[in-house]
C-alpha atoms as a PDB file:
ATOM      1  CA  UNK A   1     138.394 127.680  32.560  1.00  0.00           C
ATOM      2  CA  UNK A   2     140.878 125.505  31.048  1.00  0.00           C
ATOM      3  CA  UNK A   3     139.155 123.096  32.783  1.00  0.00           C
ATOM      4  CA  UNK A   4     135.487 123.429  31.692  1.00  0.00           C
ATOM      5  CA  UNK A   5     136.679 124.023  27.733  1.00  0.00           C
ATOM      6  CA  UNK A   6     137.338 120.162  27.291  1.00  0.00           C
ATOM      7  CA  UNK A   7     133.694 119.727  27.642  1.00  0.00           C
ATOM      8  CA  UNK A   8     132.736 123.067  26.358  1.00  0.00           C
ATOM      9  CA  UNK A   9     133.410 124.137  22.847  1.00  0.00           C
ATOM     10  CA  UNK A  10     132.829 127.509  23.070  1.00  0.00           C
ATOM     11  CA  UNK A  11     134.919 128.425  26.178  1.00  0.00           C
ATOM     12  CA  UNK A  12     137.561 126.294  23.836  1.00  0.00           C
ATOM     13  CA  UNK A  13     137.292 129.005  21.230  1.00  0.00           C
ATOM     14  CA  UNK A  14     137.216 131.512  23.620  1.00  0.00           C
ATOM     15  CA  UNK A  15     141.003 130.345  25.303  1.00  0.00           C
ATOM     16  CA  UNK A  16     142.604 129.449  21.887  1.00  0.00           C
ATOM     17  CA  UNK A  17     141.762 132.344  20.636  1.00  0.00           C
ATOM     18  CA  UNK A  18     142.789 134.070  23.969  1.00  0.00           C
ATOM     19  CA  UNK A  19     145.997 132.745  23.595  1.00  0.00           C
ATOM     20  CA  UNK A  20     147.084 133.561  19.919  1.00  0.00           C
ATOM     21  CA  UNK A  21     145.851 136.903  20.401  1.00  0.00           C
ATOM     22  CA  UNK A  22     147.359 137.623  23.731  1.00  0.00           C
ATOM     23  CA  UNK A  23     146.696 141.643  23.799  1.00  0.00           C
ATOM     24  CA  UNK A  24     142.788 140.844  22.726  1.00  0.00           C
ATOM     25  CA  UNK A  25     139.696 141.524  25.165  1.00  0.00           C
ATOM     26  CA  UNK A  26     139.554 137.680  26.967  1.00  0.00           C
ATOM     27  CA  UNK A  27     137.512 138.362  30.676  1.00  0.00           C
ATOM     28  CA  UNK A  28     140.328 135.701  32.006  1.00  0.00           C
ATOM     29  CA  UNK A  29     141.515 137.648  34.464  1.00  0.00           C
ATOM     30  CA  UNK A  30     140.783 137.851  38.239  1.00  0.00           C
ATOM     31  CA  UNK A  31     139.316 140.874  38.261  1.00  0.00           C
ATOM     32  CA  UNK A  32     137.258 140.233  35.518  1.00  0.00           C
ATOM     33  CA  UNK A  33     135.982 136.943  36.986  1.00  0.00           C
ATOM     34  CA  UNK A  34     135.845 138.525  40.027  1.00  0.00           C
ATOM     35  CA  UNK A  35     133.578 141.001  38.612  1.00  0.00           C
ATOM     36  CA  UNK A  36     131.187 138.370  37.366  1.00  0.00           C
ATOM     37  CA  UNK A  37     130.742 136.370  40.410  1.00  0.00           C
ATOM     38  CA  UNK A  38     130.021 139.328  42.094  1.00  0.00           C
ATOM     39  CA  UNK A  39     127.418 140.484  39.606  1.00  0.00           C
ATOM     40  CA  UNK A  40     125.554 136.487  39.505  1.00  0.00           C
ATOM     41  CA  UNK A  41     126.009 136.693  43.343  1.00  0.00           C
ATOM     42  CA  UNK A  42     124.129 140.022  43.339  1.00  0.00           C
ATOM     43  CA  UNK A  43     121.242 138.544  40.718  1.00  0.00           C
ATOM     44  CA  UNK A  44     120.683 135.525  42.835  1.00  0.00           C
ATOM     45  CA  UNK A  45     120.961 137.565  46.047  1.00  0.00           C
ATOM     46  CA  UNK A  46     117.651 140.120  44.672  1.00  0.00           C
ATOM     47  CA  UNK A  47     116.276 136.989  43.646  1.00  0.00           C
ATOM     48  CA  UNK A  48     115.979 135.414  46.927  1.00  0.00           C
ATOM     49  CA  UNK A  49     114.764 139.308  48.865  1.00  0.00           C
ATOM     50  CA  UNK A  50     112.560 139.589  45.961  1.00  0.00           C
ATOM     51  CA  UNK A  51     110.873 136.226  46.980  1.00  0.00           C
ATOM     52  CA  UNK A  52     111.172 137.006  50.835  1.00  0.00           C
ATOM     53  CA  UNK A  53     108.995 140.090  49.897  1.00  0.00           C
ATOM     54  CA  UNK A  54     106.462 138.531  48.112  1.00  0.00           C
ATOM     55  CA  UNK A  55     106.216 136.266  50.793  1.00  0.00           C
ATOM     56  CA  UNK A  56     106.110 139.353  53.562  1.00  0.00           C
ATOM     57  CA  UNK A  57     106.706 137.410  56.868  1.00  0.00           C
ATOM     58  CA  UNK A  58     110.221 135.891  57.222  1.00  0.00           C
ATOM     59  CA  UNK A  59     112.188 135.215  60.119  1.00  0.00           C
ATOM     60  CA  UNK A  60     115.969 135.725  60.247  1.00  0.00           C
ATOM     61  CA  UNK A  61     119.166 133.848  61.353  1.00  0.00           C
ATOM     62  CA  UNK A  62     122.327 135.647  62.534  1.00  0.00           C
ATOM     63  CA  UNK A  63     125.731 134.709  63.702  1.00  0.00           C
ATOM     64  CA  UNK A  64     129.355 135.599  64.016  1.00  0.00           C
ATOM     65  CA  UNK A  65     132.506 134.419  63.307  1.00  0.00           C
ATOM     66  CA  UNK A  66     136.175 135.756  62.433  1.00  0.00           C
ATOM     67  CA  UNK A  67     137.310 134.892  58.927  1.00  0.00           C
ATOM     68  CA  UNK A  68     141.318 134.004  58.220  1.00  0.00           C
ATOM     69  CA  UNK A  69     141.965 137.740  58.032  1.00  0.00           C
ATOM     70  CA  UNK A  70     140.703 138.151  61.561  1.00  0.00           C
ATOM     71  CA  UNK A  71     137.386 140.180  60.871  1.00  0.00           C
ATOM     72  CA  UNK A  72     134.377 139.660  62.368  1.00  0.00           C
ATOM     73  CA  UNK A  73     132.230 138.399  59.530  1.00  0.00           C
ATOM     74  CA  UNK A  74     128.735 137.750  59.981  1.00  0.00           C
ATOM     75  CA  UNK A  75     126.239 135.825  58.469  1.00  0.00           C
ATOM     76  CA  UNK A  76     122.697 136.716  57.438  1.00  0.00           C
ATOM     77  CA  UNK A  77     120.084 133.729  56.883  1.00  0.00           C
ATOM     78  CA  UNK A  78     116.457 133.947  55.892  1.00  0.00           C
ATOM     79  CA  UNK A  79     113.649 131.931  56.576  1.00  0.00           C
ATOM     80  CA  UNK A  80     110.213 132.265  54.575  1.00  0.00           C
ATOM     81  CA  UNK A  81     107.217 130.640  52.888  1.00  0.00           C
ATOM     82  CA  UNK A  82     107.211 130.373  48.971  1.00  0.00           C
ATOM     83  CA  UNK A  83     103.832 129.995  47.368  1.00  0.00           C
ATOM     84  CA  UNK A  84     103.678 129.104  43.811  1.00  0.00           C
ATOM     85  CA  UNK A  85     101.245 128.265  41.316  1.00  0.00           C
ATOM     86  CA  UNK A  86      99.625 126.614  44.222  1.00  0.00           C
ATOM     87  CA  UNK A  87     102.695 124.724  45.770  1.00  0.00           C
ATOM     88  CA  UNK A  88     103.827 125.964  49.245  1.00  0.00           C
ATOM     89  CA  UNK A  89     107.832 125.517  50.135  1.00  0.00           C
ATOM     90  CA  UNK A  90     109.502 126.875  53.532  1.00  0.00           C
ATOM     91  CA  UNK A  91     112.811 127.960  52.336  1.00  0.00           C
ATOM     92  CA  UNK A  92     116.159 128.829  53.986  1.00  0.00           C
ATOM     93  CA  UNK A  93     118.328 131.162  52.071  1.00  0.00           C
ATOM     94  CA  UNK A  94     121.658 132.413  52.863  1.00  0.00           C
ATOM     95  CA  UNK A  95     121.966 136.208  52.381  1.00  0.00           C
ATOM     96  CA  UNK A  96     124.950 137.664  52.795  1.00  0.00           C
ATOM     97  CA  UNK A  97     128.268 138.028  54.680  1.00  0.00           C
ATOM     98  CA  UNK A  98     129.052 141.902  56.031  1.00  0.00           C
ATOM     99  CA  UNK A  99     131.881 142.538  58.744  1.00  0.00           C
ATOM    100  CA  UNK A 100     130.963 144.017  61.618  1.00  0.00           C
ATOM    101  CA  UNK A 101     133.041 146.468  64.285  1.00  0.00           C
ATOM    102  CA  UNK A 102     131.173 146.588  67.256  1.00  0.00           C
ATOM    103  CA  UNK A 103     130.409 143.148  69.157  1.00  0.00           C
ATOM    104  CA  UNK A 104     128.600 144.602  72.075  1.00  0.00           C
ATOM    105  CA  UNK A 105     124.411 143.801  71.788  1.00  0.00           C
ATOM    106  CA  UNK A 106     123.635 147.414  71.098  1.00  0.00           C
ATOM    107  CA  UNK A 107     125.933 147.091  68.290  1.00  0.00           C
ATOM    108  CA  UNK A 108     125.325 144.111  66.671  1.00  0.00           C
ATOM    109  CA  UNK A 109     121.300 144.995  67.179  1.00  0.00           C
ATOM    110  CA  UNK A 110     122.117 148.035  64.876  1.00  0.00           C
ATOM    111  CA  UNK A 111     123.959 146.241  62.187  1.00  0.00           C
ATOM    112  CA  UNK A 112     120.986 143.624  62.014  1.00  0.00           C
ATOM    113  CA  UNK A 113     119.027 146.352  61.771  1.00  0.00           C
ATOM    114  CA  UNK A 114     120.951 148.437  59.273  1.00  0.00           C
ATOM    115  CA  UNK A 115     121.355 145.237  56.897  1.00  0.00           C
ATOM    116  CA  UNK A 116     117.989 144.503  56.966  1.00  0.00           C
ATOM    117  CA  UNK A 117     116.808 148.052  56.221  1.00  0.00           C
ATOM    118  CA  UNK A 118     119.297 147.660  53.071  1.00  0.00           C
ATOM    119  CA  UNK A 119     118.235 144.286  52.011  1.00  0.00           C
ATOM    120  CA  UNK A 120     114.270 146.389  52.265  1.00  0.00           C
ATOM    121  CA  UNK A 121     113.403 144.192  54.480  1.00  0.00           C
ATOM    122  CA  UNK A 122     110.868 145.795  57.076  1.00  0.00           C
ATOM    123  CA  UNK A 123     111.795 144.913  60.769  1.00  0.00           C
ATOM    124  CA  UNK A 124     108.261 144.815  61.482  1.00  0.00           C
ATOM    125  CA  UNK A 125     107.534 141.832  59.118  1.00  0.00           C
ATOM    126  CA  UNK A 126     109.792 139.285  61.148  1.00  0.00           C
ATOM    127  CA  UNK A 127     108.074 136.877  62.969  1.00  0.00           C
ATOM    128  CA  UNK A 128     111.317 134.679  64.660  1.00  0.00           C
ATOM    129  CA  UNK A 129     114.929 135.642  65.606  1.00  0.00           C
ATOM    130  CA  UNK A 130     117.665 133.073  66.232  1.00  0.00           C
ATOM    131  CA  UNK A 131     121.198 133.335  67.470  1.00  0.00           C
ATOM    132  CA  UNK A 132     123.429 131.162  69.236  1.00  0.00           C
ATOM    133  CA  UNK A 133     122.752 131.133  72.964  1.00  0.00           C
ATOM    134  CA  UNK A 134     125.700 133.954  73.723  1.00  0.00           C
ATOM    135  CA  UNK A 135     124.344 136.353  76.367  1.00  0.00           C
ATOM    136  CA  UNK A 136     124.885 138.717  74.284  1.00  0.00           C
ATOM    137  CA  UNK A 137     123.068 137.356  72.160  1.00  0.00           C
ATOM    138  CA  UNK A 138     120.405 135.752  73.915  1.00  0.00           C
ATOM    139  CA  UNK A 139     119.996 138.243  77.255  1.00  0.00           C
ATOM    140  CA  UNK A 140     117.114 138.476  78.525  1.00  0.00           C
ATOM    141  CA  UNK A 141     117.590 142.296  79.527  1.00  0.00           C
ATOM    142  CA  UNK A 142     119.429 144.099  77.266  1.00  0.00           C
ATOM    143  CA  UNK A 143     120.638 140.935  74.499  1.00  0.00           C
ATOM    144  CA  UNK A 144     120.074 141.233  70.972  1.00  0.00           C
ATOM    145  CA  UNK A 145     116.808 139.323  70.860  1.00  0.00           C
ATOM    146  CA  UNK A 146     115.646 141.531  73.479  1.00  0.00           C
ATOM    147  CA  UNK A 147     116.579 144.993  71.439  1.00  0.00           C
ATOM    148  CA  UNK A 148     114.858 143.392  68.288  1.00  0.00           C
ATOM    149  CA  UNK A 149     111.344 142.753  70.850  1.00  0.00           C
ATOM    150  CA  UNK A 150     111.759 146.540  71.715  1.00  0.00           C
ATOM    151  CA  UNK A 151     111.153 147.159  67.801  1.00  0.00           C
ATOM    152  CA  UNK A 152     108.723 144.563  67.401  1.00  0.00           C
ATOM    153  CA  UNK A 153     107.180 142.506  69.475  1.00  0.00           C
ATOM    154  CA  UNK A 154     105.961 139.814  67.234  1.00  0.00           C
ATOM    155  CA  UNK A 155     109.995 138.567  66.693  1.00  0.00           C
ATOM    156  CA  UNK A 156     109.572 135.569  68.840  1.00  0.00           C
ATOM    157  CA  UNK A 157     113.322 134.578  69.742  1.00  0.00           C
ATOM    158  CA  UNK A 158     114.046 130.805  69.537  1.00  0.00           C
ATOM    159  CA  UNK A 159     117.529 129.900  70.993  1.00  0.00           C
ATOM    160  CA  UNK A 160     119.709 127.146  68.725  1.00  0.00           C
ATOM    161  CA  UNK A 161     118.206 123.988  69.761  1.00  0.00           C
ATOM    162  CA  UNK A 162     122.105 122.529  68.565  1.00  0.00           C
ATOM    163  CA  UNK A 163     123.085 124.823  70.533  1.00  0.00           C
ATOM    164  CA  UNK A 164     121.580 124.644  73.819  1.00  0.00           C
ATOM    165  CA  UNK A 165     122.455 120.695  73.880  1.00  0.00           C
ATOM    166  CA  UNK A 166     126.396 121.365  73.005  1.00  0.00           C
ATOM    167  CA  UNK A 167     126.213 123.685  76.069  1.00  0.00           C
ATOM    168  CA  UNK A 168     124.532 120.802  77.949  1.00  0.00           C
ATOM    169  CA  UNK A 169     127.258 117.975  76.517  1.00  0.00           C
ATOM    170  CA  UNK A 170     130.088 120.539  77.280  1.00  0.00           C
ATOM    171  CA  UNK A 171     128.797 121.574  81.175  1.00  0.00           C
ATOM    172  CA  UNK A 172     128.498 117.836  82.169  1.00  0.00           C
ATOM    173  CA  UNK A 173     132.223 117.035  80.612  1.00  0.00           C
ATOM    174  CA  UNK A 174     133.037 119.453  83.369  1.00  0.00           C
ATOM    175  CA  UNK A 175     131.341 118.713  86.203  1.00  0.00           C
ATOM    176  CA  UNK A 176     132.307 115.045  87.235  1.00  0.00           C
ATOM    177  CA  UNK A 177     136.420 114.922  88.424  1.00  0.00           C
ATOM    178  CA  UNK A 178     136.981 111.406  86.504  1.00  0.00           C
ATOM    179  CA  UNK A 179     135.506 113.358  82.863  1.00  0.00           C
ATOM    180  CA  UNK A 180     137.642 116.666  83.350  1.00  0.00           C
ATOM    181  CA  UNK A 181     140.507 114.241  83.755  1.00  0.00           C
ATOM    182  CA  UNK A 182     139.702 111.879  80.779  1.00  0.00           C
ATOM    183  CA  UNK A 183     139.041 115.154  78.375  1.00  0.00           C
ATOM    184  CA  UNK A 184     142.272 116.557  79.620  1.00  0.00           C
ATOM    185  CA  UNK A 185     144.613 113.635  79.226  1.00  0.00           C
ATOM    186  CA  UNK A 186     142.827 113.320  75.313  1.00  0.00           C
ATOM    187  CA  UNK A 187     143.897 117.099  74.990  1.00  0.00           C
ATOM    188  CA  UNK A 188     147.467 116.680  76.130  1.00  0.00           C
ATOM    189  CA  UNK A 189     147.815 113.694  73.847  1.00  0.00           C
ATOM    190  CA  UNK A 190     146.949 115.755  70.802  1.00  0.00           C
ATOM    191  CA  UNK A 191     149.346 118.561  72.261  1.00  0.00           C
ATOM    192  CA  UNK A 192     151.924 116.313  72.881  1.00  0.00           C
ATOM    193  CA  UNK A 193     152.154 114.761  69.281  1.00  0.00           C
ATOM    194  CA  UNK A 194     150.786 118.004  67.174  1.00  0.00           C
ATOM    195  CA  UNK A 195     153.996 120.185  68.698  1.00  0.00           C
ATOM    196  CA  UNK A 196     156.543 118.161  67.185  1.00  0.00           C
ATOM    197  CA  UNK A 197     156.317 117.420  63.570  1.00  0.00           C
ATOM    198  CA  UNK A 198     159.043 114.359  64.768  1.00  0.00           C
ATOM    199  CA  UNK A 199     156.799 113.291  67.611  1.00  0.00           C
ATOM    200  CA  UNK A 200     153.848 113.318  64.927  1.00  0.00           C
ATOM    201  CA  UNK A 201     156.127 110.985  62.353  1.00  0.00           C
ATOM    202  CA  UNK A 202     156.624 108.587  65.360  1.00  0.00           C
ATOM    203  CA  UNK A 203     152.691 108.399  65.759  1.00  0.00           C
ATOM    204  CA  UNK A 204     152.164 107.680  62.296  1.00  0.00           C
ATOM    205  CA  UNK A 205     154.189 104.827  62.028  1.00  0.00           C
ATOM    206  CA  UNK A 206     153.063 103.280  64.967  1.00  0.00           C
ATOM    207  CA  UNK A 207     149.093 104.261  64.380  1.00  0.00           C
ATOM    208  CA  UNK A 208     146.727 104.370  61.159  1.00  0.00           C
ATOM    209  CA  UNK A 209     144.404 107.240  62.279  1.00  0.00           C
ATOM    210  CA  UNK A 210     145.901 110.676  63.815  1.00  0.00           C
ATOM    211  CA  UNK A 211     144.938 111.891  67.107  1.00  0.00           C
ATOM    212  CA  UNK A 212     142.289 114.966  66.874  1.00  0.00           C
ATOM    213  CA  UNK A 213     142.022 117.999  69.240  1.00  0.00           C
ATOM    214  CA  UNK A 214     138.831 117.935  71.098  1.00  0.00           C
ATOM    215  CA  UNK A 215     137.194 121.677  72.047  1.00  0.00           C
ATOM    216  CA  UNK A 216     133.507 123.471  73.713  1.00  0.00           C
ATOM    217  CA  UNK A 217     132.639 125.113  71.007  1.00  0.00           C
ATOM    218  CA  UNK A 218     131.367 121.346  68.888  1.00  0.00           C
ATOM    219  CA  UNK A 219     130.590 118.782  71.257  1.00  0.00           C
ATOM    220  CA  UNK A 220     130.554 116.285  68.332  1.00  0.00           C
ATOM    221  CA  UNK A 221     134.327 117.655  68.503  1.00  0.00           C
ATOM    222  CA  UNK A 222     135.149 115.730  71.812  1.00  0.00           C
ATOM    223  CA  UNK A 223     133.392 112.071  69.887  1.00  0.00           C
ATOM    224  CA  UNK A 224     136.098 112.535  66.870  1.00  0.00           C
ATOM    225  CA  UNK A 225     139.204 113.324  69.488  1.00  0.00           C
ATOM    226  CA  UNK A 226     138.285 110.131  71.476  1.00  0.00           C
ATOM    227  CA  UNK A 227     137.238 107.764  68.423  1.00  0.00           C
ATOM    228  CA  UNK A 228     140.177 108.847  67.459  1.00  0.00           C
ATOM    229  CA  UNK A 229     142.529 107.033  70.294  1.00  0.00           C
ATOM    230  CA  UNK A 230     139.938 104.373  71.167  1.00  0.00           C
ATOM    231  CA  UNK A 231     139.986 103.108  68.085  1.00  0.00           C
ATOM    232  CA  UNK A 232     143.835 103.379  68.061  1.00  0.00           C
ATOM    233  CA  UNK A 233     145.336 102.886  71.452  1.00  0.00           C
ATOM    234  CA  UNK A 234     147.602 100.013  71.261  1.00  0.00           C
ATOM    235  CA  UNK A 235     149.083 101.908  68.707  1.00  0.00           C
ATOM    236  CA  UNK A 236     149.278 105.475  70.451  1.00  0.00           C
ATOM    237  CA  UNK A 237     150.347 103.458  73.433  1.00  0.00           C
ATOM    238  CA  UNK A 238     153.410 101.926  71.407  1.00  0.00           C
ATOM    239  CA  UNK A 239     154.129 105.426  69.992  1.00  0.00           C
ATOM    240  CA  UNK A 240     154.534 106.992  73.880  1.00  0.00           C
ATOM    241  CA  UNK A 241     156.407 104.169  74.937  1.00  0.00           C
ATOM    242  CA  UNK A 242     159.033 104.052  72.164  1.00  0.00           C
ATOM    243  CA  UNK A 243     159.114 107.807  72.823  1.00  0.00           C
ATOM    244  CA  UNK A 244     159.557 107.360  76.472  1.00  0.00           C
ATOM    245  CA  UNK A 245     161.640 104.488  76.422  1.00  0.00           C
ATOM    246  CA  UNK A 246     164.391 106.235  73.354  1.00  0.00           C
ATOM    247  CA  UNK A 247     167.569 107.341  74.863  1.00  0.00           C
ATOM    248  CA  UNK A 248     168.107 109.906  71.876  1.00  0.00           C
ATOM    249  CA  UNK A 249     165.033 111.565  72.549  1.00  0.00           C
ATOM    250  CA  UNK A 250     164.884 114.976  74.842  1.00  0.00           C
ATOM    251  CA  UNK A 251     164.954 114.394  78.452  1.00  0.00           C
ATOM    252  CA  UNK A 252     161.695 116.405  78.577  1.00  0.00           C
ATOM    253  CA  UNK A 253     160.227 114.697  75.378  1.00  0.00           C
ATOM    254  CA  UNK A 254     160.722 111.067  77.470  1.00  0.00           C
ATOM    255  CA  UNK A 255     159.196 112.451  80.742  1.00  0.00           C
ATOM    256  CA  UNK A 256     156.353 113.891  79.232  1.00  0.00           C
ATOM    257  CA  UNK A 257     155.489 110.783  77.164  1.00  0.00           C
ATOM    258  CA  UNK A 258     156.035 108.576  80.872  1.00  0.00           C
ATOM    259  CA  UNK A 259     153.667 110.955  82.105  1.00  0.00           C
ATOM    260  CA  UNK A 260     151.140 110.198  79.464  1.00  0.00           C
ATOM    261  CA  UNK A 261     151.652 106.608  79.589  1.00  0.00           C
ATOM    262  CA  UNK A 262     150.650 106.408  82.923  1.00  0.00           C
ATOM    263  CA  UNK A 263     147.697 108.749  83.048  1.00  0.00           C
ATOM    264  CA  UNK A 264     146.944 106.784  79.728  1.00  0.00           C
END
């Protein structure tokens, strides 16, 4: 706020006179502003349903993930066809988060279900589904998709494209004997230096970019972690050896970085 009155002369009004009248009705604080993103949040939200109505025929977009507090949050996403005044636009909207309890297919099923039913948005209108390509997500016998077909048919499921290729990128990374070792020794390099905020000071001074952990879940993940020390690996090299090489370093500290330098 304080912020947005340099440039705003009312909301400059508003705080000065906010602040010489300290026990006066001001809105400034969290729960007040709280309040009010909540109600615009709620206007655009019955914007966007009132638009997928109009429209009928959407198809939806779910997926889970825990938050910093550890619930399960998921995400609702809406795909439909806007027609106005004559000009046709396929939108994407985002929805809503709600937390959900119960992670097995029957249970997520019924919170799609449930949300959609409270958003008034009849189950019988979707035409797609899309989820990640989880099984239980994506089963073919008793998976989500396959729960929503058993309401209606006419909810083609279309599995993440993304998706399906990160599972493709990850699965070859483990097949060959040469790429599981060449992942790993990336991974133990970012273990090795990310444990010790000392060992991580050492890196810095003898490298300009930070090693990155590499993981399944993004294959575009795995590209950063080994631009990372390609693009670096004098530098990382210098780091293990003055590690390795340091008689005031941990016995364990100097073995491990010998170790790296000759996998490395």
């Amino acid at each position: 706020m304080k912020l947005l009155s340099r440039y705003d002369p009312v909301a400059a009004r508003h705080l000065d006179c906010a602040s010489r009248n300290p026990r006066s009705v001001s809105y400034l604080s969290h729960e007040s502003q709280n309040e009010f993103i909540e109600l615009m949040g709620s206007e655009v939200r019955q914007h966007i349903l009132n638009e997928v109505r109009q429209a009928k025929y959407y198809s939806m977009m779910f997926d889970t993930t825990p938050d910093l507090a550890h619930r399960e949050q998921m995400s609702e996403v809406i795909r439909y066809v806007h027609i106005h005044e004559g000009n046709v636009q396929v939108k994407e909207a985002f929805i809503d988060f709600f937390e959900v309890h119960d992670k097995t297919a029957g249970g997520l099923a019924d919170e799609i279900l449930r949300k959609l039913e409270t958003d008034g948005l009849p189950i019988e209108d979707c035409r797609a589904q899309t989820y990640d390509n989880a099984a239980v997500m994506a089963g073919r016998r008793t998976g989500v998709q396959t729960r929503i077909r058993k309401k209606n048919p006419r909810a083609v499921y279309v599995p993440c494209d993304n998706h399906s290729l990160n599972l493709v990128g990850v699965q070859a990374a483990h097949v060959d004997p040469m790429m599981i070792t060449f992942f790993g020794t990336i991974d133990k390099i970012f273990t090795y230096f990310s444990s010790s905020t000392h060992r991580w000071q050492i890196l810095k001074e003898h490298a300009e970019v930070s090693v990155k952990r590499e993981c399944d879940t993004r294959w575009s993940s795995k590209f950063d972690a080994v631009e990372a020390v390609f693009t670096q690996v004098n530098g990382v090299v210098d780091a293990l050896e003055h590690l390795r090489d340091n008689p005031h370093e941990h016995s364990t500290t100097r073995a491990d970085a010998g170790i790296l330098c000759t996998t490395f």
